[in-house]
PDB file of N, CA and C in Angstrom:
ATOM      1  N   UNK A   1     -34.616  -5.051 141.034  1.00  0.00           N
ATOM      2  CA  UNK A   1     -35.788  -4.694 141.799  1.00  0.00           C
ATOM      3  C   UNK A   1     -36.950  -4.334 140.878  1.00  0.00           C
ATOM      4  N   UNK A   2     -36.588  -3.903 139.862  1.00  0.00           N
ATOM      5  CA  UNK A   2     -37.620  -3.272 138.893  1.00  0.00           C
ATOM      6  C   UNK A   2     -38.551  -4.367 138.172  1.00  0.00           C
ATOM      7  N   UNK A   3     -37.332  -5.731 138.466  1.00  0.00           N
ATOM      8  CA  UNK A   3     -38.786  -6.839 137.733  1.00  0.00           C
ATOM      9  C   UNK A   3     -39.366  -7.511 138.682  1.00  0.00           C
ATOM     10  N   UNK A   4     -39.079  -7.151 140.061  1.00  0.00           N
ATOM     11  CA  UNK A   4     -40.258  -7.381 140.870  1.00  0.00           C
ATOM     12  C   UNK A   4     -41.498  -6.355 140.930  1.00  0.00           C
ATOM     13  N   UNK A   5     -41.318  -5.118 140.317  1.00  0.00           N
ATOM     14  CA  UNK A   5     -42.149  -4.164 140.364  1.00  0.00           C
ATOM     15  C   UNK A   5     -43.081  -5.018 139.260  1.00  0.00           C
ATOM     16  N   UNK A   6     -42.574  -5.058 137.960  1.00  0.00           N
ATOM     17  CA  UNK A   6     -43.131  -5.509 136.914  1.00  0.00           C
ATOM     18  C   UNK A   6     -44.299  -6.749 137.117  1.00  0.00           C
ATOM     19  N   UNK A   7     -43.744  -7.628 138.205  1.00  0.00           N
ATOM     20  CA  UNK A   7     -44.246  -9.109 138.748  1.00  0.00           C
ATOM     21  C   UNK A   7     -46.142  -8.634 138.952  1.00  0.00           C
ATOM     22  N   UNK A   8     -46.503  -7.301 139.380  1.00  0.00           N
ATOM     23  CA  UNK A   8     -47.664  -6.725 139.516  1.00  0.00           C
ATOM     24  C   UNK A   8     -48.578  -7.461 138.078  1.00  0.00           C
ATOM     25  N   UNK A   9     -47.706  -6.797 136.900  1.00  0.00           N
ATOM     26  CA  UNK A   9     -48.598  -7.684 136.039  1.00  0.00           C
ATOM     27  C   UNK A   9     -49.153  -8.751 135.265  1.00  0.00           C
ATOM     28  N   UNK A  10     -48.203 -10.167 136.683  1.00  0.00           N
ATOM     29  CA  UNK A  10     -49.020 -11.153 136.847  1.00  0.00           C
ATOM     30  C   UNK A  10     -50.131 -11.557 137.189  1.00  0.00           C
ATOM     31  N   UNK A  11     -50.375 -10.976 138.010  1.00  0.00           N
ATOM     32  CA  UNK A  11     -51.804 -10.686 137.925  1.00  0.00           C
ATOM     33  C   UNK A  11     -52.575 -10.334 136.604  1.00  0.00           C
ATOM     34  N   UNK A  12     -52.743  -9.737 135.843  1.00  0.00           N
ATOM     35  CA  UNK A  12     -53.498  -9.611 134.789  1.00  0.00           C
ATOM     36  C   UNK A  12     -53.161 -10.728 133.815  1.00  0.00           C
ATOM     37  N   UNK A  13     -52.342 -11.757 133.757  1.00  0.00           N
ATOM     38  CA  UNK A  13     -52.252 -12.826 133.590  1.00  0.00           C
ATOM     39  C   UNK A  13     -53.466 -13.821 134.310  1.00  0.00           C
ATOM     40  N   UNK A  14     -52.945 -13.710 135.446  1.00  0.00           N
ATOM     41  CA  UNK A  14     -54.215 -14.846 136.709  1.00  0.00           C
ATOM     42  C   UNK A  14     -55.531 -14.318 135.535  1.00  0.00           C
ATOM     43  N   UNK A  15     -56.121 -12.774 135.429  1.00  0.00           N
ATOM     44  CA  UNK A  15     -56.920 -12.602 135.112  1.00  0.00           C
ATOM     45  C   UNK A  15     -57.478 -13.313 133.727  1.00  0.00           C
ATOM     46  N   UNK A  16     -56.649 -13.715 132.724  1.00  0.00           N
ATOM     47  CA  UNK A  16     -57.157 -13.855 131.852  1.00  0.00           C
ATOM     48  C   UNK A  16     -57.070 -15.604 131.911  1.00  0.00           C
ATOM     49  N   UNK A  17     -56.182 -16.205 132.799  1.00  0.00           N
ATOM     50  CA  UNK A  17     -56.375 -18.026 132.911  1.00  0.00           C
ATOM     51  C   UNK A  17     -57.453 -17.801 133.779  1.00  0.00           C
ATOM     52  N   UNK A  18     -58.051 -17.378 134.522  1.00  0.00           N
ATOM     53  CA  UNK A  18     -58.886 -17.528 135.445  1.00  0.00           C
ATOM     54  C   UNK A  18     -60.344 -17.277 134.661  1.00  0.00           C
ATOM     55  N   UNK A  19     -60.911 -16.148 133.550  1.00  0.00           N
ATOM     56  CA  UNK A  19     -61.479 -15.831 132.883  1.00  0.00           C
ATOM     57  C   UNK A  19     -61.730 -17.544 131.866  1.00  0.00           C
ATOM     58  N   UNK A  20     -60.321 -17.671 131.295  1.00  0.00           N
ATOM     59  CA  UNK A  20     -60.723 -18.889 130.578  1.00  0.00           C
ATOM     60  C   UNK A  20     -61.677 -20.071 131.531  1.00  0.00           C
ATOM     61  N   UNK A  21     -60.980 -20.561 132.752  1.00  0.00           N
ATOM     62  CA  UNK A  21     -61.983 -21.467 133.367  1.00  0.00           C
ATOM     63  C   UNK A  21     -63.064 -21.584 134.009  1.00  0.00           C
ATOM     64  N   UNK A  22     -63.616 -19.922 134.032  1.00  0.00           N
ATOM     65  CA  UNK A  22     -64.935 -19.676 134.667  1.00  0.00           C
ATOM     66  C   UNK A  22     -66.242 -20.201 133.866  1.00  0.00           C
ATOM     67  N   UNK A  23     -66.737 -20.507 134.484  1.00  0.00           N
ATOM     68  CA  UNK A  23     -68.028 -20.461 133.880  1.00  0.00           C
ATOM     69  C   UNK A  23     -69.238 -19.463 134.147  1.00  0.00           C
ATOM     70  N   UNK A  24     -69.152 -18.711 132.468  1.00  0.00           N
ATOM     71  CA  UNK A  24     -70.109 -17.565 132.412  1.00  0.00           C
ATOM     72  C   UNK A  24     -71.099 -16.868 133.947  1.00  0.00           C
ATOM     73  N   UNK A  25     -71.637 -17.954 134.292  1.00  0.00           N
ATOM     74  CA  UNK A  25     -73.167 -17.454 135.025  1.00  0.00           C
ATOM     75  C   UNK A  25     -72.475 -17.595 136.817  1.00  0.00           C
ATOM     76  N   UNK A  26     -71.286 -18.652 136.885  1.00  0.00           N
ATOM     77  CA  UNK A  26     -71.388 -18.441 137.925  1.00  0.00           C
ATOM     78  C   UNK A  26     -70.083 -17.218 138.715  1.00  0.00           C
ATOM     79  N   UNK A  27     -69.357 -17.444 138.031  1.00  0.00           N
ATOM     80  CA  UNK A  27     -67.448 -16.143 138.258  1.00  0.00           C
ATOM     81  C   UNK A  27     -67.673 -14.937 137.661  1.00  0.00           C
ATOM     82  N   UNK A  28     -68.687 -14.261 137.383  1.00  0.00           N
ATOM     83  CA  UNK A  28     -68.852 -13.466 136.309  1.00  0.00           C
ATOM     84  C   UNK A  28     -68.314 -11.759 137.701  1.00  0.00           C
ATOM     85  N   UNK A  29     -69.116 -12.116 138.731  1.00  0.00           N
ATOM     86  CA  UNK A  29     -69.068 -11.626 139.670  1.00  0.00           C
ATOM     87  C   UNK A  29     -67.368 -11.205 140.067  1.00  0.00           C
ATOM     88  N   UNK A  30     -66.826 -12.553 140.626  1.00  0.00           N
ATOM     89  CA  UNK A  30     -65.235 -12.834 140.802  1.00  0.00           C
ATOM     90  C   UNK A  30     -64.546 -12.339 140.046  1.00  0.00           C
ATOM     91  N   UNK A  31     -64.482 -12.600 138.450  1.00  0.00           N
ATOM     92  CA  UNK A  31     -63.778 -12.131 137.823  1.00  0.00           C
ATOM     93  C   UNK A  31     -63.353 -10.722 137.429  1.00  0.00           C
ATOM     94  N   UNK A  32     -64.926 -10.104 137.381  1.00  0.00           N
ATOM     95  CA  UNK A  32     -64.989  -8.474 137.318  1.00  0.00           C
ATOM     96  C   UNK A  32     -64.438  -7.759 138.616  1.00  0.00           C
ATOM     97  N   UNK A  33     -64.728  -8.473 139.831  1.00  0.00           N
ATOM     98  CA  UNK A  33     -63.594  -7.900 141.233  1.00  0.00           C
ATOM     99  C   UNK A  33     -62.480  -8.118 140.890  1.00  0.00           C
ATOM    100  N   UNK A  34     -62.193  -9.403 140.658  1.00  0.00           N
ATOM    101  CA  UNK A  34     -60.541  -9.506 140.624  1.00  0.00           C
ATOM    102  C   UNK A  34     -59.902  -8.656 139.037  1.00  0.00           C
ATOM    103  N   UNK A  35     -60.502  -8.359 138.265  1.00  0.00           N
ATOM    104  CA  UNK A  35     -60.393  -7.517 137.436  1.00  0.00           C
ATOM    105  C   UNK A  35     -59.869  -5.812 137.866  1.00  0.00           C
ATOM    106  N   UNK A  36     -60.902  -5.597 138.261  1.00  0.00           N
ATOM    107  CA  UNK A  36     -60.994  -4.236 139.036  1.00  0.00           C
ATOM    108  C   UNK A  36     -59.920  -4.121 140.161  1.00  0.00           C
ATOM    109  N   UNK A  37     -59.425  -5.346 141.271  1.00  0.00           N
ATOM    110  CA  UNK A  37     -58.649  -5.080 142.133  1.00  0.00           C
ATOM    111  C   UNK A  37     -57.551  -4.999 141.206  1.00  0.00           C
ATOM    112  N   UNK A  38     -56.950  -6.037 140.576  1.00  0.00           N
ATOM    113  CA  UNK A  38     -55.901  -5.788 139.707  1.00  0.00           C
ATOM    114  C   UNK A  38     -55.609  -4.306 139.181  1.00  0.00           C
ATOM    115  N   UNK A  39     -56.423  -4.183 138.303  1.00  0.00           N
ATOM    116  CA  UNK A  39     -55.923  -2.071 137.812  1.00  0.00           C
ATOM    117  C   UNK A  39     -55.890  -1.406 138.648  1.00  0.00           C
ATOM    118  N   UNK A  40     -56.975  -1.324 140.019  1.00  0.00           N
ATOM    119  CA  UNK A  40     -56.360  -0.598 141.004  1.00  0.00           C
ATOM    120  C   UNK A  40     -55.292  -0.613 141.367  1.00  0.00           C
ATOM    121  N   UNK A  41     -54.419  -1.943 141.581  1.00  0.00           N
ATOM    122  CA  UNK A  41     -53.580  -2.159 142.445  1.00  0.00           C
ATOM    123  C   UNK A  41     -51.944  -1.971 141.263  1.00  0.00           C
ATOM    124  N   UNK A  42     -52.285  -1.980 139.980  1.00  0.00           N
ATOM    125  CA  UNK A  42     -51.348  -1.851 139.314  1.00  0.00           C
ATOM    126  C   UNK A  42     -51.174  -0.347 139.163  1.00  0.00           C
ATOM    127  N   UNK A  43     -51.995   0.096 139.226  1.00  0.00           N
ATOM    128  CA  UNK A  43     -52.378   2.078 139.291  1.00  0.00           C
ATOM    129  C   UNK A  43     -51.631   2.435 140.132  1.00  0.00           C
ATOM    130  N   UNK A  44     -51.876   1.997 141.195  1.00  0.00           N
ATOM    131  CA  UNK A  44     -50.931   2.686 142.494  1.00  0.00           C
ATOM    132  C   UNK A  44     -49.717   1.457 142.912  1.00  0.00           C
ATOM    133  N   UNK A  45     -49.314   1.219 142.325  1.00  0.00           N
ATOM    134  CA  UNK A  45     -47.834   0.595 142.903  1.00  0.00           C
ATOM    135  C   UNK A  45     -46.971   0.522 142.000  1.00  0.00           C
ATOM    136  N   UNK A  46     -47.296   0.411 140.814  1.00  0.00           N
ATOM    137  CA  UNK A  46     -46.144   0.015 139.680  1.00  0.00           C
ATOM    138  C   UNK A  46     -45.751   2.290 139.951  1.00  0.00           C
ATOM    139  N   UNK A  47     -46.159   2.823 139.419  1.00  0.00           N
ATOM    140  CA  UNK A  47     -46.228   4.318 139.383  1.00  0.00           C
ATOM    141  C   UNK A  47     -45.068   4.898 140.430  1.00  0.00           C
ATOM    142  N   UNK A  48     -45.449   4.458 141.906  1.00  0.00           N
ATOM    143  CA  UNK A  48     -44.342   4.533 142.841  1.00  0.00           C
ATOM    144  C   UNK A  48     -43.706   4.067 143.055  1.00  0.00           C
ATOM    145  N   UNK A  49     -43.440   2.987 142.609  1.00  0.00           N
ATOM    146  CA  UNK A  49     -41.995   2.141 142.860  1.00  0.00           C
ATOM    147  C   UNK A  49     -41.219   2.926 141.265  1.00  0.00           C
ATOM    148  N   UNK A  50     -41.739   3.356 140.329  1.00  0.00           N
ATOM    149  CA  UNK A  50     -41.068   3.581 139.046  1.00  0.00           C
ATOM    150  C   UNK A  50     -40.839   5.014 139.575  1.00  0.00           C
ATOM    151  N   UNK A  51     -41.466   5.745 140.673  1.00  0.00           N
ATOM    152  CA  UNK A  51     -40.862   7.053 141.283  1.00  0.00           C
ATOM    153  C   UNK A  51     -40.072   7.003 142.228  1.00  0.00           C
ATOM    154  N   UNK A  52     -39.879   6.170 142.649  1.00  0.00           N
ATOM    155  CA  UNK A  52     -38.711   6.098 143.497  1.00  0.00           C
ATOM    156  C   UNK A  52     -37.242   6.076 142.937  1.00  0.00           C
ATOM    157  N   UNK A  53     -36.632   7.022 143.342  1.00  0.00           N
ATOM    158  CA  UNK A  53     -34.953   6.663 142.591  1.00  0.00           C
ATOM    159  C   UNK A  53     -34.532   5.533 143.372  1.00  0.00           C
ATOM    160  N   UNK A  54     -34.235   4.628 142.837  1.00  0.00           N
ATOM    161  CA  UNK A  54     -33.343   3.937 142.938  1.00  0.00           C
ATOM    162  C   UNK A  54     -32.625   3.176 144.037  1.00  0.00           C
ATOM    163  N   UNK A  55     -32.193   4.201 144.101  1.00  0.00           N
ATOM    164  CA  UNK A  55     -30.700   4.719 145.776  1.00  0.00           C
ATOM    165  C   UNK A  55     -31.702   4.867 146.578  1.00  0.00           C
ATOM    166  N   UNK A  56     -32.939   4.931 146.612  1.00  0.00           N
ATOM    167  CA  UNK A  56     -34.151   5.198 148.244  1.00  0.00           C
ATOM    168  C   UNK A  56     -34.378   4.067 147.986  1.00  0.00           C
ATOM    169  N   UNK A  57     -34.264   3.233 147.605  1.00  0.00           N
ATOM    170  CA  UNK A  57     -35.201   1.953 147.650  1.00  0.00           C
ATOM    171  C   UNK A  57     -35.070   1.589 149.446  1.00  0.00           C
ATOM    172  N   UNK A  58     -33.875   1.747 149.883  1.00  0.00           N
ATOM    173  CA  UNK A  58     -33.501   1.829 150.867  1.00  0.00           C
ATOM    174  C   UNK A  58     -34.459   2.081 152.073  1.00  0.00           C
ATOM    175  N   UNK A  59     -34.801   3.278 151.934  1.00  0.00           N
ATOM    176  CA  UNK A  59     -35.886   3.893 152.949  1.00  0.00           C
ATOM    177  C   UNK A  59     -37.044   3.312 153.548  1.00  0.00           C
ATOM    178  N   UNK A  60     -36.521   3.392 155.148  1.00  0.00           N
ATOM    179  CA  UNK A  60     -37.329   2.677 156.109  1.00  0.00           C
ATOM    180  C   UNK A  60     -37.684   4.051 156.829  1.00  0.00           C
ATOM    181  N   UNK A  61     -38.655   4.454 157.514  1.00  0.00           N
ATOM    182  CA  UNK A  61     -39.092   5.088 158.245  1.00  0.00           C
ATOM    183  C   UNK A  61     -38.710   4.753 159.779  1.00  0.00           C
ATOM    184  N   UNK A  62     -38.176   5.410 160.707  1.00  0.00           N
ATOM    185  CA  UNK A  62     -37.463   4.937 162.115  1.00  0.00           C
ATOM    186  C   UNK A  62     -38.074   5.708 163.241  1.00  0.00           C
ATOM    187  N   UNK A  63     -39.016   6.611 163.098  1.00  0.00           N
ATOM    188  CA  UNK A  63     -39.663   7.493 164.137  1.00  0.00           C
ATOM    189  C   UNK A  63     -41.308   6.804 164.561  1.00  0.00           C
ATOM    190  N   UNK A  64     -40.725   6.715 166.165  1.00  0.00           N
ATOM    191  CA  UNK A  64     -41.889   6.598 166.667  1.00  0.00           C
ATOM    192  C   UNK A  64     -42.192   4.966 166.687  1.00  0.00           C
ATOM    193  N   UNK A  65     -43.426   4.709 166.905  1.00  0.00           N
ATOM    194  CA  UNK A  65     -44.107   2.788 166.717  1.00  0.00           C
ATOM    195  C   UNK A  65     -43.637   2.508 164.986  1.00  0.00           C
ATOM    196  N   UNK A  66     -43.244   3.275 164.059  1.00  0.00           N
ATOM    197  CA  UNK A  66     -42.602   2.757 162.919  1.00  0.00           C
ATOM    198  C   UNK A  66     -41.681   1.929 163.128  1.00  0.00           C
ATOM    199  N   UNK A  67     -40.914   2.209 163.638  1.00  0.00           N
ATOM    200  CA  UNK A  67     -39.279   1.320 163.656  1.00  0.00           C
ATOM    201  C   UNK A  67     -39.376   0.147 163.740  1.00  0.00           C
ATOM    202  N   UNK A  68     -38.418  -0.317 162.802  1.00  0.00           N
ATOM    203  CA  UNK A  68     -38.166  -1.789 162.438  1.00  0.00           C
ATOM    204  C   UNK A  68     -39.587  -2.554 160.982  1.00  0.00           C
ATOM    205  N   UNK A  69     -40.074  -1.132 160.759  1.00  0.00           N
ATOM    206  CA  UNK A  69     -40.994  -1.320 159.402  1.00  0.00           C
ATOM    207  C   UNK A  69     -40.074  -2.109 158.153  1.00  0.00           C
ATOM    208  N   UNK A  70     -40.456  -3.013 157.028  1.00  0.00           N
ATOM    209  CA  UNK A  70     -40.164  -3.088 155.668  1.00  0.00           C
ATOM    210  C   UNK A  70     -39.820  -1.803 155.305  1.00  0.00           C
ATOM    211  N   UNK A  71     -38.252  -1.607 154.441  1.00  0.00           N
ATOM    212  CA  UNK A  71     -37.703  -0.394 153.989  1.00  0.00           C
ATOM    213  C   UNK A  71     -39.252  -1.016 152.418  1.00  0.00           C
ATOM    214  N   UNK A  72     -38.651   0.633 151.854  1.00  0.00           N
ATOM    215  CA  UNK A  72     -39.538   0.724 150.403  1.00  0.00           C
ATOM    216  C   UNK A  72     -39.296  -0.478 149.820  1.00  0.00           C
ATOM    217  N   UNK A  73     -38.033  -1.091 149.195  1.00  0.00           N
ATOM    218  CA  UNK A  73     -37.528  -2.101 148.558  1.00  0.00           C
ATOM    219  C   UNK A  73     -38.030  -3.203 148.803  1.00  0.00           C
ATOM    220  N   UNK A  74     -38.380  -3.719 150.162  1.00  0.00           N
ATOM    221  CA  UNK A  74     -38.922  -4.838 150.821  1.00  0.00           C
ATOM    222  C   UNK A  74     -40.607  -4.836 151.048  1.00  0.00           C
ATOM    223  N   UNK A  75     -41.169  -3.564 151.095  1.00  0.00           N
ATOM    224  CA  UNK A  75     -42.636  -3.705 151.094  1.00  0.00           C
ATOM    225  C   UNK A  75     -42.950  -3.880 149.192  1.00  0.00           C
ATOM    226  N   UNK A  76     -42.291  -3.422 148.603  1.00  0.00           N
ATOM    227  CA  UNK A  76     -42.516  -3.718 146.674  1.00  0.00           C
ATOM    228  C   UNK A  76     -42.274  -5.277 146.346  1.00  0.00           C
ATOM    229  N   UNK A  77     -41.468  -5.473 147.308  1.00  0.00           N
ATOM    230  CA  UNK A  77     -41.045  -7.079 147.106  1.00  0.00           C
ATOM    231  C   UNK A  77     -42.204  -7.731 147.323  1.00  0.00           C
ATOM    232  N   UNK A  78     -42.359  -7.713 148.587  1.00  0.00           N
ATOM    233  CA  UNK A  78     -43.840  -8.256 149.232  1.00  0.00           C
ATOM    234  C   UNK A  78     -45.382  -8.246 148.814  1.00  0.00           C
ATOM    235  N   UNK A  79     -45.289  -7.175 147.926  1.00  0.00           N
ATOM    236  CA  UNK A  79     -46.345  -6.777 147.093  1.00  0.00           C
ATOM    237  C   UNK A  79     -46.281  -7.822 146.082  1.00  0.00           C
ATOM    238  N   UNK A  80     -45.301  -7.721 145.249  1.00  0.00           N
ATOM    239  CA  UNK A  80     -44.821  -8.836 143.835  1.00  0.00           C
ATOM    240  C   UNK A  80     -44.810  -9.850 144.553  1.00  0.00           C
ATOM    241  N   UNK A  81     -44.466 -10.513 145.527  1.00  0.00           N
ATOM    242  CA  UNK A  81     -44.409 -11.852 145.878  1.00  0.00           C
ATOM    243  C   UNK A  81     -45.934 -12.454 146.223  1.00  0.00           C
ATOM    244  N   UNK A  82     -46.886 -11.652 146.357  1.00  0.00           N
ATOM    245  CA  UNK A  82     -48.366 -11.837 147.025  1.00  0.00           C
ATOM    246  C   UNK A  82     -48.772 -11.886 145.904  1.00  0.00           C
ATOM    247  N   UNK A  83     -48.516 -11.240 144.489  1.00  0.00           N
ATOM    248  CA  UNK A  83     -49.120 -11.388 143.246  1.00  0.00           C
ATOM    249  C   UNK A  83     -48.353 -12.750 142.613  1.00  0.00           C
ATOM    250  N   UNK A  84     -47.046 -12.839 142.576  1.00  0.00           N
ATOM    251  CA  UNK A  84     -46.764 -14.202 142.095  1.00  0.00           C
ATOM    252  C   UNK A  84     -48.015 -15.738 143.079  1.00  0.00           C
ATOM    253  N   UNK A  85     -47.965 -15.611 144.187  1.00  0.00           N
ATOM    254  CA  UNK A  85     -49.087 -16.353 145.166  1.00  0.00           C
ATOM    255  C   UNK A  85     -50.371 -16.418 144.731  1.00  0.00           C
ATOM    256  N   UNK A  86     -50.780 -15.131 144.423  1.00  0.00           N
ATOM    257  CA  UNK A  86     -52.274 -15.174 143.844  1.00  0.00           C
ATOM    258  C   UNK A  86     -52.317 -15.596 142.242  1.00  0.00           C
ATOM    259  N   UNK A  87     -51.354 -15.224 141.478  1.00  0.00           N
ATOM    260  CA  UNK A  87     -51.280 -16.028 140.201  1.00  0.00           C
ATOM    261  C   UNK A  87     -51.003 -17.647 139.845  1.00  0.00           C
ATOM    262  N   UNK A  88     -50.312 -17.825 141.302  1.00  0.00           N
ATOM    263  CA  UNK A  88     -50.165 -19.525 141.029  1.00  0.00           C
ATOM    264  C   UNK A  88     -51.123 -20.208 141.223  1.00  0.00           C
ATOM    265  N   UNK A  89     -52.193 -19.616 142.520  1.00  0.00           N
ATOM    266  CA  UNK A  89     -53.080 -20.253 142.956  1.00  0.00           C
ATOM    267  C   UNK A  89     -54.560 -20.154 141.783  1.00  0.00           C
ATOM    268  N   UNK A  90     -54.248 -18.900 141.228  1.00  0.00           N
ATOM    269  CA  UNK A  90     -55.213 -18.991 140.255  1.00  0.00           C
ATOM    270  C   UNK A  90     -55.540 -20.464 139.124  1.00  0.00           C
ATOM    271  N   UNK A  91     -53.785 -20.217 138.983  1.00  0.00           N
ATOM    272  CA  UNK A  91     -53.660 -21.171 137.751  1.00  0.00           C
ATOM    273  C   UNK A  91     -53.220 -22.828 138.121  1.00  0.00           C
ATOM    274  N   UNK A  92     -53.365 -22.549 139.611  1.00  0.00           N
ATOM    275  CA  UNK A  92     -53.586 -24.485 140.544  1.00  0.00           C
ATOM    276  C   UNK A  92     -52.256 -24.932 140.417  1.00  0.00           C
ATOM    277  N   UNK A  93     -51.123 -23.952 140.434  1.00  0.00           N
ATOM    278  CA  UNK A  93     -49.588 -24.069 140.441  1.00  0.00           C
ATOM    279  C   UNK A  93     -48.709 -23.560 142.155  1.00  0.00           C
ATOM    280  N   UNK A  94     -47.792 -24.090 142.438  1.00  0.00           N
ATOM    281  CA  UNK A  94     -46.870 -23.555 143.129  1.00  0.00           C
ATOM    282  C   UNK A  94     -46.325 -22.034 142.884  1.00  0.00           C
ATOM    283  N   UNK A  95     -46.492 -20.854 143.526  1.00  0.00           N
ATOM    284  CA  UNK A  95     -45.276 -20.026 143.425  1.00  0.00           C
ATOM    285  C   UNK A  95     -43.898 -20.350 143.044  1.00  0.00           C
ATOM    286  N   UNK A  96     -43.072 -19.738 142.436  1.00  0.00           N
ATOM    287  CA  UNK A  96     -41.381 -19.901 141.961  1.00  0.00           C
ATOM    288  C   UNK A  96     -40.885 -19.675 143.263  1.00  0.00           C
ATOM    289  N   UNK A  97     -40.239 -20.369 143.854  1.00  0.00           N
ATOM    290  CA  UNK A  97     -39.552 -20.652 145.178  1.00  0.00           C
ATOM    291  C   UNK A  97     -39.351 -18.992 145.937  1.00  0.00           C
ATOM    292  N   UNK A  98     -38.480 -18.777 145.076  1.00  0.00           N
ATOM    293  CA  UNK A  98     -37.718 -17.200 145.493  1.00  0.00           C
ATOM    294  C   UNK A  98     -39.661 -16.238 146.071  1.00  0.00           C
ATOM    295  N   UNK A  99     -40.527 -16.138 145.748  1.00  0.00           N
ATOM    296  CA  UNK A  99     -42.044 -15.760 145.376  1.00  0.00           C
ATOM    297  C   UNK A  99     -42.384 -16.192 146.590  1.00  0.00           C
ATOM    298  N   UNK A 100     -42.267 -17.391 147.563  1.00  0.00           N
ATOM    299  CA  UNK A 100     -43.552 -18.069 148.175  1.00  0.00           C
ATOM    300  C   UNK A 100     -43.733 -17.546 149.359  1.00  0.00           C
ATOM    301  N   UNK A 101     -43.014 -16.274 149.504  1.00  0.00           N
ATOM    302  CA  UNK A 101     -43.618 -15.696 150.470  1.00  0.00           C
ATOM    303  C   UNK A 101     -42.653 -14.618 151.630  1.00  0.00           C
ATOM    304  N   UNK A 102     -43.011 -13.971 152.405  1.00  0.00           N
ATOM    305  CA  UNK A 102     -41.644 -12.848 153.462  1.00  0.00           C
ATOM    306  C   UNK A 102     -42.894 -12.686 154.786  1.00  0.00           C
TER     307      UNK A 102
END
């Protein structure tokens, strides 16, 4: 599970093939968002999934309009699988099968 956590910093990959094929005047914009979303998004997810023990990965929430939510394990998945998606598409590739999507 932990190297789907890791999969987050494919993205900063996308960032730097995507950087190579821009051109200066016109992605300069794009790139600095998708820059910025990236560290945000590696800030807050890699951090809590690396706080989670383990043995909770488990944990689904069951009270109330929750029930039947993605346990923890399966919303981290989903996270890494949306970054493998956005890195393929960056780089004009297919996702790795297991990746293309939940």
């Amino acid at each position: 599970m932990r190297k789907l956590v890791r999969g987050t910093t494919l993205l900063m990959w996308g960032r730097i093939a995507f950087a190579q094929g821009a051109k200066p005047a016109e992605n300069v914009g794009i790139s600095k968002a998708t820059d910025e979303w990236v560290t945000k998004t590696e800030q807050l997810v890699v951090p809590a999934a690396e706080a989670m023990p383990e043995e909770k990965y488990s944990f689904a929430t069951t009270n109330g309009e929750f029930a039947g939510v993605r346990t923890f394990a399966e919303q981290v998945k989903h996270l890494a699988a949306g970054n493998y998606q956005l890195g393929a598409h960056i780089l004009c590739e297919k996702p790795p099968h297991d990746e293309q999507g939940e």
